[in-house]
PDB file of N, CA and C in Angstrom:
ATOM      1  N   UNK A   1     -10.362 -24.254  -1.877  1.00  0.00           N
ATOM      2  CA  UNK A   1     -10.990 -25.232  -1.001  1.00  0.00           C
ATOM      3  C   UNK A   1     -12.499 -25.051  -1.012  1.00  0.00           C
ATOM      4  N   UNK A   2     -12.933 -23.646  -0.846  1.00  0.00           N
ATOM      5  CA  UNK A   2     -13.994 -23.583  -0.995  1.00  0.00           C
ATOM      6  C   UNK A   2     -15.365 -23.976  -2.591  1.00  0.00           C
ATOM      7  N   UNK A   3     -14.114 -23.491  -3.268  1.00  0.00           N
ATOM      8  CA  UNK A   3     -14.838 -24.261  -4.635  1.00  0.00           C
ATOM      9  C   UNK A   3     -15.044 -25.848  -5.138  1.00  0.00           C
ATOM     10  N   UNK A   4     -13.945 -26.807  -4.094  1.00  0.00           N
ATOM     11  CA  UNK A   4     -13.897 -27.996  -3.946  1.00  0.00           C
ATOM     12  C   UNK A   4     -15.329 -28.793  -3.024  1.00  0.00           C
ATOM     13  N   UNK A   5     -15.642 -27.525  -2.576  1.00  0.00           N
ATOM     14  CA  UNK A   5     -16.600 -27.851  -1.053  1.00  0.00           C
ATOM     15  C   UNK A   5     -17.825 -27.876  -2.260  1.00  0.00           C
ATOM     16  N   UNK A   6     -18.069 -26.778  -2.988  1.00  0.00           N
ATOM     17  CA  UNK A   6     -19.325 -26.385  -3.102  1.00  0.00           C
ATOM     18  C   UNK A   6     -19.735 -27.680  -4.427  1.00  0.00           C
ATOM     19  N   UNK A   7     -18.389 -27.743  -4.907  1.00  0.00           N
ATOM     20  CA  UNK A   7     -18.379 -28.811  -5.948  1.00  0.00           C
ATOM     21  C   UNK A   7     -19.037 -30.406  -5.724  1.00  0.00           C
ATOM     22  N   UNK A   8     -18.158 -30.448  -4.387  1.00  0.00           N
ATOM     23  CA  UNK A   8     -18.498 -31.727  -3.741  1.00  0.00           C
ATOM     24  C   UNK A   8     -20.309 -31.742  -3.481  1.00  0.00           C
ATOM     25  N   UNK A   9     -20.899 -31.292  -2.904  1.00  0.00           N
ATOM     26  CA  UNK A   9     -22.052 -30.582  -2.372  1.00  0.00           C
ATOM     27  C   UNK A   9     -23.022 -31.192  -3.490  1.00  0.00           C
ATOM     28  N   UNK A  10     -22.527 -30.174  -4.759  1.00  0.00           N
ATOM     29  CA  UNK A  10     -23.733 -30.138  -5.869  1.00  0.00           C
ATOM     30  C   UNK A  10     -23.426 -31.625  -6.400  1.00  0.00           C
ATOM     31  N   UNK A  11     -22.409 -32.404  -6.443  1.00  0.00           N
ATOM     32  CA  UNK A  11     -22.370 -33.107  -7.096  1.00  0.00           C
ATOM     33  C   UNK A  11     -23.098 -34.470  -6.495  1.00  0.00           C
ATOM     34  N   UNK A  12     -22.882 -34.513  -5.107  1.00  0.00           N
ATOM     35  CA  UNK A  12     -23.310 -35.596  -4.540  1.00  0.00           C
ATOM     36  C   UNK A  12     -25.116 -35.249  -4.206  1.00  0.00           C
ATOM     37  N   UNK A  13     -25.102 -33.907  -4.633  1.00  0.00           N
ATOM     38  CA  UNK A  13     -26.894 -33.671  -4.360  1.00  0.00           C
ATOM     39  C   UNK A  13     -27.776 -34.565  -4.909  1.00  0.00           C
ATOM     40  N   UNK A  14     -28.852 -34.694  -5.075  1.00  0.00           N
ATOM     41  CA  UNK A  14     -29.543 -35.489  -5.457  1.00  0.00           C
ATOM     42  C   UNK A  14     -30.406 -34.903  -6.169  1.00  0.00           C
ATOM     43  N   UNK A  15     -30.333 -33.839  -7.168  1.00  0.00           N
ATOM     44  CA  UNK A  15     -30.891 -32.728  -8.012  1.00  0.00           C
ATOM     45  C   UNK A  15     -31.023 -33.753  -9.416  1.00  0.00           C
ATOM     46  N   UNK A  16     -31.933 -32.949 -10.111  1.00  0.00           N
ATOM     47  CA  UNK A  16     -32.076 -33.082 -11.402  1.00  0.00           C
ATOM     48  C   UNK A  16     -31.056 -32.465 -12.003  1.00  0.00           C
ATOM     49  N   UNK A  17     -30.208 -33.028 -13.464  1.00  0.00           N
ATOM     50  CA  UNK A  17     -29.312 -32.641 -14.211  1.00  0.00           C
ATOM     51  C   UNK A  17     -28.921 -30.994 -14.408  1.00  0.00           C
ATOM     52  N   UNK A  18     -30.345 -30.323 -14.801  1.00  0.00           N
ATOM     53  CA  UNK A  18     -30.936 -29.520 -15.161  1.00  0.00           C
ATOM     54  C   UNK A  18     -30.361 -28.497 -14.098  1.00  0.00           C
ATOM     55  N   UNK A  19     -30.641 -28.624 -12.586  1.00  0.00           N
ATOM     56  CA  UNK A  19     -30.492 -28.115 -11.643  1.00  0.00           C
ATOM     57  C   UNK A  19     -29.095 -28.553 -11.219  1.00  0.00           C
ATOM     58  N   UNK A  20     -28.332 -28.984 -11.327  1.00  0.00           N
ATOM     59  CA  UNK A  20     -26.959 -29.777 -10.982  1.00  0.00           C
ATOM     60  C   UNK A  20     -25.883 -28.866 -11.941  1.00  0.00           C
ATOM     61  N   UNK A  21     -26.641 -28.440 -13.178  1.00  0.00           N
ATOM     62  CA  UNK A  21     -25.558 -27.772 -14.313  1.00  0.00           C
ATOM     63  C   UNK A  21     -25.687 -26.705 -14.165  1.00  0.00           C
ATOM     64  N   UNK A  22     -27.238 -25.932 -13.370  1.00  0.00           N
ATOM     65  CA  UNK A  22     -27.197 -24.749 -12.986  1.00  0.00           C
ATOM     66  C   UNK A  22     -26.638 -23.778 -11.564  1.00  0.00           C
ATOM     67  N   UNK A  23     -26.467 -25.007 -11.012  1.00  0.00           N
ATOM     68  CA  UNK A  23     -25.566 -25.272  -9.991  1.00  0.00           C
ATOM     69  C   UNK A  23     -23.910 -24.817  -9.615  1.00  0.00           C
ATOM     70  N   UNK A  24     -23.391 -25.644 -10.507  1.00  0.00           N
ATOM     71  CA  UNK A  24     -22.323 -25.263 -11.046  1.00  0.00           C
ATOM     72  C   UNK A  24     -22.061 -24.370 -12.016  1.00  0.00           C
ATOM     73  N   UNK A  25     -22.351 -23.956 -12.707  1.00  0.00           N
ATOM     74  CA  UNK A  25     -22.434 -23.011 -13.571  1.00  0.00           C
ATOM     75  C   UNK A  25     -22.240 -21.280 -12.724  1.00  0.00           C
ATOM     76  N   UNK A  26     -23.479 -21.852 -11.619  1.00  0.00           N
ATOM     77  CA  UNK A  26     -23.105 -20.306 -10.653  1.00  0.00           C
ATOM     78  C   UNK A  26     -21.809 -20.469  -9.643  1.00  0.00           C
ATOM     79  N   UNK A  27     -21.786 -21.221  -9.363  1.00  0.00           N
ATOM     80  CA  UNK A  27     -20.223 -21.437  -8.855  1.00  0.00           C
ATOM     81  C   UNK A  27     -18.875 -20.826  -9.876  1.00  0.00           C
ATOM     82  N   UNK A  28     -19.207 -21.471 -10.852  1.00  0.00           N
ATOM     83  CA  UNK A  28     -18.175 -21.268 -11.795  1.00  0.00           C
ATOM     84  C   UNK A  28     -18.163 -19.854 -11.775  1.00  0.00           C
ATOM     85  N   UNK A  29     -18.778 -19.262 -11.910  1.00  0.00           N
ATOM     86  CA  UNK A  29     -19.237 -17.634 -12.352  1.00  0.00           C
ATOM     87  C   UNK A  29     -18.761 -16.610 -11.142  1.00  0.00           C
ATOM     88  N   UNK A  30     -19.009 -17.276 -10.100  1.00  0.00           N
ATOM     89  CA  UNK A  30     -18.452 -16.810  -8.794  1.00  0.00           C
ATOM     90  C   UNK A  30     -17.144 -16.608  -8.448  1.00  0.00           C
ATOM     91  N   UNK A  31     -16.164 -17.901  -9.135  1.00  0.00           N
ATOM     92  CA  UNK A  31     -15.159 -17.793  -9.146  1.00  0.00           C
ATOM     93  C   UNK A  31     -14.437 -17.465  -9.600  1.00  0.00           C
ATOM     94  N   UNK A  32     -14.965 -17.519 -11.141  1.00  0.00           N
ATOM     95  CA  UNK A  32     -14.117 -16.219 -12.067  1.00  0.00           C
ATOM     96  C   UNK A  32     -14.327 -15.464 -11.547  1.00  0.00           C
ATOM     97  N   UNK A  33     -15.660 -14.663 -11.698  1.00  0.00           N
ATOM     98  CA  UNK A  33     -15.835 -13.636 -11.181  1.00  0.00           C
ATOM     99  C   UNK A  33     -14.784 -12.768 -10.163  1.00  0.00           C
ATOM    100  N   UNK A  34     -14.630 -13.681  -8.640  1.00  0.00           N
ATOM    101  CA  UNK A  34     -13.764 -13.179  -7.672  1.00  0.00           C
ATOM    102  C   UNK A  34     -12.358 -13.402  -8.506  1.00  0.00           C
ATOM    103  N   UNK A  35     -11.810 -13.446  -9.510  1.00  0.00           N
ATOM    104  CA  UNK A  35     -10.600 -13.600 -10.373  1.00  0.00           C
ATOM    105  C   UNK A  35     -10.347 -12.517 -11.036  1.00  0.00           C
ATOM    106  N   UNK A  36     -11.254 -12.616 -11.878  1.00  0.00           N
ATOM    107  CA  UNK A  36     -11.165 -11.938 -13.081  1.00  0.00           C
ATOM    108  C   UNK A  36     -11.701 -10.547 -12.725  1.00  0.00           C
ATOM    109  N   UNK A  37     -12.622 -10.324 -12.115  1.00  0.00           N
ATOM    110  CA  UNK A  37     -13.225  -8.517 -11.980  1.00  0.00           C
ATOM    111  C   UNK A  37     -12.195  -7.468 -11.607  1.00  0.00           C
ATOM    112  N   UNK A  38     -11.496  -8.162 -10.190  1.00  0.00           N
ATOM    113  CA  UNK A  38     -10.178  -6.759 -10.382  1.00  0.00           C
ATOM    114  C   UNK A  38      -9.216  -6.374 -11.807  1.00  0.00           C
ATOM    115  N   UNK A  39      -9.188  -7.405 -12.550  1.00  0.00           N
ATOM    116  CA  UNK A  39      -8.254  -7.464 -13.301  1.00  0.00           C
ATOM    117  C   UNK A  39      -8.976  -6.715 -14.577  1.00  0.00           C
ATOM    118  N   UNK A  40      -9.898  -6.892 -14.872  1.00  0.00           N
ATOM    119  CA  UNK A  40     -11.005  -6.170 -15.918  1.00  0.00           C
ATOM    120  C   UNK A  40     -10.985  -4.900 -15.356  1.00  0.00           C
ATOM    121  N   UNK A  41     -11.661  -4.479 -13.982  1.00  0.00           N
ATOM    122  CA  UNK A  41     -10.928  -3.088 -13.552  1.00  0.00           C
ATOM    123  C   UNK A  41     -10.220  -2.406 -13.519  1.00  0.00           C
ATOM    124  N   UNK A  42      -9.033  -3.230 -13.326  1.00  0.00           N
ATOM    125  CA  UNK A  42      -7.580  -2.564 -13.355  1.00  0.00           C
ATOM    126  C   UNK A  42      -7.407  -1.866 -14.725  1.00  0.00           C
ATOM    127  N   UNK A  43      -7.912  -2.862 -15.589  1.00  0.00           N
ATOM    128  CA  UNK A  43      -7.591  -2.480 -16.765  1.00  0.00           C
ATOM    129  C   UNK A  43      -8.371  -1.423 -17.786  1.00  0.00           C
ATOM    130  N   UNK A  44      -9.777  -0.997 -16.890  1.00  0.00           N
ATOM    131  CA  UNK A  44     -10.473  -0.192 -17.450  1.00  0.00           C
ATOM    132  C   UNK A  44     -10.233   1.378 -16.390  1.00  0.00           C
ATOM    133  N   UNK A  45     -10.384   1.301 -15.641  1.00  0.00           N
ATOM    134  CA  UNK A  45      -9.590   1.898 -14.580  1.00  0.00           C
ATOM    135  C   UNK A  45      -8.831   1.834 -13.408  1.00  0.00           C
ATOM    136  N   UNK A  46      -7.709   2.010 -13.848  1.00  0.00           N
ATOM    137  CA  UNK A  46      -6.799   2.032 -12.879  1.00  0.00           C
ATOM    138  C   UNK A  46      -6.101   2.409 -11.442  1.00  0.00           C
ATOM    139  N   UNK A  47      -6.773   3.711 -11.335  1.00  0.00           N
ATOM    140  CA  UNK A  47      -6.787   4.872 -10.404  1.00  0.00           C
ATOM    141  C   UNK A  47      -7.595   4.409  -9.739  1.00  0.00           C
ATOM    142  N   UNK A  48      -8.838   4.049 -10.016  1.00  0.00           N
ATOM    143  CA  UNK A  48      -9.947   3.794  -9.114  1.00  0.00           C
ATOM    144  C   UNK A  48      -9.712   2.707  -8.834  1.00  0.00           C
ATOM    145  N   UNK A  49      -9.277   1.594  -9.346  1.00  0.00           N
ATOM    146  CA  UNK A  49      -9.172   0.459  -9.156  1.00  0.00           C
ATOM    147  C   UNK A  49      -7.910   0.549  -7.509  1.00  0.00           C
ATOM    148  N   UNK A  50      -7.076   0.692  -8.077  1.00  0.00           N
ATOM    149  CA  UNK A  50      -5.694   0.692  -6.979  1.00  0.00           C
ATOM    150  C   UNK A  50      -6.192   1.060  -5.671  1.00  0.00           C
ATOM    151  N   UNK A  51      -7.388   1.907  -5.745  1.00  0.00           N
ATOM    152  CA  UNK A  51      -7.699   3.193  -4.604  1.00  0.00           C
ATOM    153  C   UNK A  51      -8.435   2.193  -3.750  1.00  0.00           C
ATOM    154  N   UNK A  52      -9.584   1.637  -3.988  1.00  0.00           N
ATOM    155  CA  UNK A  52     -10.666   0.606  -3.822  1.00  0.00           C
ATOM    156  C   UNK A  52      -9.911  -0.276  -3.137  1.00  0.00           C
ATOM    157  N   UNK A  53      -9.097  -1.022  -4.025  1.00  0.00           N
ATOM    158  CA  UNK A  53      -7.735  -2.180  -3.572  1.00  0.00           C
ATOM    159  C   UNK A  53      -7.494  -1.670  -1.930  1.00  0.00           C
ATOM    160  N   UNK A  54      -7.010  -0.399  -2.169  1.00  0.00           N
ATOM    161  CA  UNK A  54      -6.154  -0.130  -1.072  1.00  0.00           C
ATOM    162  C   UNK A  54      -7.326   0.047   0.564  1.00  0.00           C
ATOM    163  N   UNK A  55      -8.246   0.371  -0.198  1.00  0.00           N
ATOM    164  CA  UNK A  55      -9.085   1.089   0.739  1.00  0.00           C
ATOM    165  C   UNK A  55      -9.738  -0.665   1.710  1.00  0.00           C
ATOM    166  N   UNK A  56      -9.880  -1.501   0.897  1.00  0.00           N
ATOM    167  CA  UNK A  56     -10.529  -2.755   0.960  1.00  0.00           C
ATOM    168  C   UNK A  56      -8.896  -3.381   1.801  1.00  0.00           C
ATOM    169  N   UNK A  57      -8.008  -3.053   1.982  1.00  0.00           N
ATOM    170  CA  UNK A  57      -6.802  -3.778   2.448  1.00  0.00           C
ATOM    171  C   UNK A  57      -7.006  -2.983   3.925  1.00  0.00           C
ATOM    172  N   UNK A  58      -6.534  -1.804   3.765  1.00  0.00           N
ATOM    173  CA  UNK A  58      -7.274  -1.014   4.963  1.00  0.00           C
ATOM    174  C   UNK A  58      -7.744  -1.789   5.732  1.00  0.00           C
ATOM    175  N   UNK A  59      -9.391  -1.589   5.301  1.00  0.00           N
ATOM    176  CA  UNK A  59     -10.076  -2.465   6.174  1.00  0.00           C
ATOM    177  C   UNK A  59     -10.017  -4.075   6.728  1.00  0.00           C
ATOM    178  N   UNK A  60      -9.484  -4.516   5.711  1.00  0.00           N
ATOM    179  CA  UNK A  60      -8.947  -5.686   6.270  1.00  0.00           C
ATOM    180  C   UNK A  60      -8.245  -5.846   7.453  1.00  0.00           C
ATOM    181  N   UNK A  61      -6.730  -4.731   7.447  1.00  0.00           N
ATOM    182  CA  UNK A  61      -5.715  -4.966   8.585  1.00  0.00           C
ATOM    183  C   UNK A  61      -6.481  -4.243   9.518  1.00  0.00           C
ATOM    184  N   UNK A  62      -7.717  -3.252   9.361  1.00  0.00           N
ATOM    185  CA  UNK A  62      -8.211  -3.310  10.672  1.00  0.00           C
ATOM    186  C   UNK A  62      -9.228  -3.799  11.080  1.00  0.00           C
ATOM    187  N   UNK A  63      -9.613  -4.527  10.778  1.00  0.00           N
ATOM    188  CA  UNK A  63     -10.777  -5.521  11.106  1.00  0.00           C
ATOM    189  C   UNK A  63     -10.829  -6.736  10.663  1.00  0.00           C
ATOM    190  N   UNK A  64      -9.399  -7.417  10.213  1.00  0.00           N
ATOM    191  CA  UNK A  64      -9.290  -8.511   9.710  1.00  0.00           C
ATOM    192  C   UNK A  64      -9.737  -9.795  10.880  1.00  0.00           C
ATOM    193  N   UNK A  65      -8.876  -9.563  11.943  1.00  0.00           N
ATOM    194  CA  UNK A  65      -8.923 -10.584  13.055  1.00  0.00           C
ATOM    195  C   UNK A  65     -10.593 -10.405  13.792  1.00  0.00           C
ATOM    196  N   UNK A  66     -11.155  -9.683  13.818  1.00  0.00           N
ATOM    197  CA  UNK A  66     -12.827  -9.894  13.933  1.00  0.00           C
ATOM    198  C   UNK A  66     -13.553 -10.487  12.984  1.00  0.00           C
ATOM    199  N   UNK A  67     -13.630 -10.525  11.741  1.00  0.00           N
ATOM    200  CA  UNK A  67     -14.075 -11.246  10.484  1.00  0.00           C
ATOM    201  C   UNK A  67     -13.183 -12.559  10.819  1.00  0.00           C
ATOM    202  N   UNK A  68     -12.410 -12.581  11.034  1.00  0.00           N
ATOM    203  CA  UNK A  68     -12.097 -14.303  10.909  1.00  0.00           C
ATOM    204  C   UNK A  68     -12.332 -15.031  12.113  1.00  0.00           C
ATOM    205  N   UNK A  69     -12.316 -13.940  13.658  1.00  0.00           N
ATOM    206  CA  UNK A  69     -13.002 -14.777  14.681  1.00  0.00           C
ATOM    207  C   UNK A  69     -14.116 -15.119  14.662  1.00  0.00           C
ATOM    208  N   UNK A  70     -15.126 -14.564  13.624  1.00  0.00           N
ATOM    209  CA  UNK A  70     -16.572 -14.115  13.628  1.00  0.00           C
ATOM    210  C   UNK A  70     -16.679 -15.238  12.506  1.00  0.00           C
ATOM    211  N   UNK A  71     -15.781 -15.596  11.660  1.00  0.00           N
ATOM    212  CA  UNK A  71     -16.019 -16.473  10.545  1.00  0.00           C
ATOM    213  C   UNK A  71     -15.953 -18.066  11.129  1.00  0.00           C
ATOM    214  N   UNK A  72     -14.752 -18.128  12.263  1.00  0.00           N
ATOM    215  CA  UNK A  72     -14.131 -19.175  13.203  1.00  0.00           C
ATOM    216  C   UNK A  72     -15.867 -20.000  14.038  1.00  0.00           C
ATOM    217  N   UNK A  73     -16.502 -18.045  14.676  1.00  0.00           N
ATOM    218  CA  UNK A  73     -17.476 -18.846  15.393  1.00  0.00           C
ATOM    219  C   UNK A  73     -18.191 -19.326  14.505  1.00  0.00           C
ATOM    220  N   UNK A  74     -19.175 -19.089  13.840  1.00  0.00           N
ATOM    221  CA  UNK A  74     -19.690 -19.339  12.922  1.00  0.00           C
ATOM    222  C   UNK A  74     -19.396 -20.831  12.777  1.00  0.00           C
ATOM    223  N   UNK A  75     -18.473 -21.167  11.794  1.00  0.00           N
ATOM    224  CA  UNK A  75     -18.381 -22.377  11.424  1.00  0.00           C
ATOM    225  C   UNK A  75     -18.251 -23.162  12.463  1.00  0.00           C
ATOM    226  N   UNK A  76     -17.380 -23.105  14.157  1.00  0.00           N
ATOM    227  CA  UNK A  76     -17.387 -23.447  14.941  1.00  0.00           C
ATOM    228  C   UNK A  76     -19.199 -24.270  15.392  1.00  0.00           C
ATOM    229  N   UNK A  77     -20.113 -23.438  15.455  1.00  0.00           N
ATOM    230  CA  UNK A  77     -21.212 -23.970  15.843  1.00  0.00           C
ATOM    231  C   UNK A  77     -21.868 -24.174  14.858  1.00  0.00           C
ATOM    232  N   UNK A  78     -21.752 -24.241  13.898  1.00  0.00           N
ATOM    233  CA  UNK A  78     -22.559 -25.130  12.797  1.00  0.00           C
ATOM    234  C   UNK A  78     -22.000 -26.750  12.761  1.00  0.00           C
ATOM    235  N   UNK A  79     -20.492 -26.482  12.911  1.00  0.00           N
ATOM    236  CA  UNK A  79     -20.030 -27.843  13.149  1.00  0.00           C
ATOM    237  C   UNK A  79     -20.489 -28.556  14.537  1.00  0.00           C
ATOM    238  N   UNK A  80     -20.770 -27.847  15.802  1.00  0.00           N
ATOM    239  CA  UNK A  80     -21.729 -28.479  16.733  1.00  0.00           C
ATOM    240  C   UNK A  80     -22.715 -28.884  16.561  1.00  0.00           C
ATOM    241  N   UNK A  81     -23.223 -27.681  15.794  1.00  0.00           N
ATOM    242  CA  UNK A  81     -24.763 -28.119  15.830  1.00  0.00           C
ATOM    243  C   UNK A  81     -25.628 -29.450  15.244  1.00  0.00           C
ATOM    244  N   UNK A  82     -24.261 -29.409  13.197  1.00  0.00           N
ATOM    245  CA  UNK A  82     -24.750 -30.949  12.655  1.00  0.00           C
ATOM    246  C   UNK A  82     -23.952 -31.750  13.408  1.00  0.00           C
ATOM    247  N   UNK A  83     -23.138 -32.039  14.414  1.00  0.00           N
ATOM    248  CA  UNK A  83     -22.710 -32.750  15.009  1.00  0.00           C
ATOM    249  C   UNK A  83     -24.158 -33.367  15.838  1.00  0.00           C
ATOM    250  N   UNK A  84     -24.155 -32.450  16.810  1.00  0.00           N
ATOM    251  CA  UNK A  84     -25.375 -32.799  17.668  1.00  0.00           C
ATOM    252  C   UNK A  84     -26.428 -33.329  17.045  1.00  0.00           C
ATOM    253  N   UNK A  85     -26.851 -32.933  15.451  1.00  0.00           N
ATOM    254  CA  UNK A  85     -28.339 -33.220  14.811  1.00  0.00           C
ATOM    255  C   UNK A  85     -28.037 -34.467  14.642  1.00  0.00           C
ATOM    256  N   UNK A  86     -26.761 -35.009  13.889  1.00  0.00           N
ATOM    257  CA  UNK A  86     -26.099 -36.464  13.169  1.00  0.00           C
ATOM    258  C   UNK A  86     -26.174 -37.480  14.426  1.00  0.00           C
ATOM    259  N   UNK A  87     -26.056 -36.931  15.942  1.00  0.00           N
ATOM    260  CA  UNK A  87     -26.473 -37.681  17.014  1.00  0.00           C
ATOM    261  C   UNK A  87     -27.774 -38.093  17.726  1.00  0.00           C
ATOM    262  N   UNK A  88     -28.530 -37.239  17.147  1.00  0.00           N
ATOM    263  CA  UNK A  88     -29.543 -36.968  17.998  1.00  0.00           C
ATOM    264  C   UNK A  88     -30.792 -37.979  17.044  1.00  0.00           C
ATOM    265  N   UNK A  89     -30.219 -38.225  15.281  1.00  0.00           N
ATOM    266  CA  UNK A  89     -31.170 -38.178  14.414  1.00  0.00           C
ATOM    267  C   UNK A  89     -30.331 -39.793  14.228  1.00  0.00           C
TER     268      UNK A  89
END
C-alpha cells in the first residue's frame, strides 16, 4: 500500500521527467531493498542473520503496540491538520 501511495504521489507530481524517474527509481530500491536484504543475509550469514531476526521480533512484541499507537497518532493529525489547511485554504 505504501508503495502504491508513494507511486501515486510521484506520478501525479508535477516534476520534471528527470526528477519523476529519479523518484521512482528510489522507491523501487527501497523496496527491494526491504525484500531482498534479509534474504542476501541469510544467505551470506546465517547465524547472524536468524539472531538479528530474532532480536528485531523481540522488540517488536515488546514495543510493538507503542510504535503503532505512535504511528496511529501521527497519521491521525496530519490527517487533521491537511484537513483543516484544505478548509481553511
Amino acid at each position: 500500500v505504501t508503495y502504491l501511495a508513494a507511486v501515486q504521489v510521484i506520478g501525479t507530481a508535477r516534476a520534471s521527467i528527470e526528477l519523476v524517474v529519479l523518484a521512482l527509481a528510489l522507491v523501487i530500491a527501497i523496496v527491494v531493498a526491504l525484500v531482498w536484504l534479509p534474504l542476501v543475509l541469510h544467505l551470506v550469514a546465517p547465524d547472524a542473520t536468524e539472531r538479528g531476526i530474532k532480536a528485531i521480533v523481540g522488540w517488536l512484541r515488546a514495543n510493538g503496540r507503542i510504535v503503532a499507537l505512535t504511528a496511529l497518532a501521527v497519521a491521525g493529525v496530519a490527517l487533521v491538520l491537511d484537513g483543516a489547511v484544505g478548509l481553511a485554504g
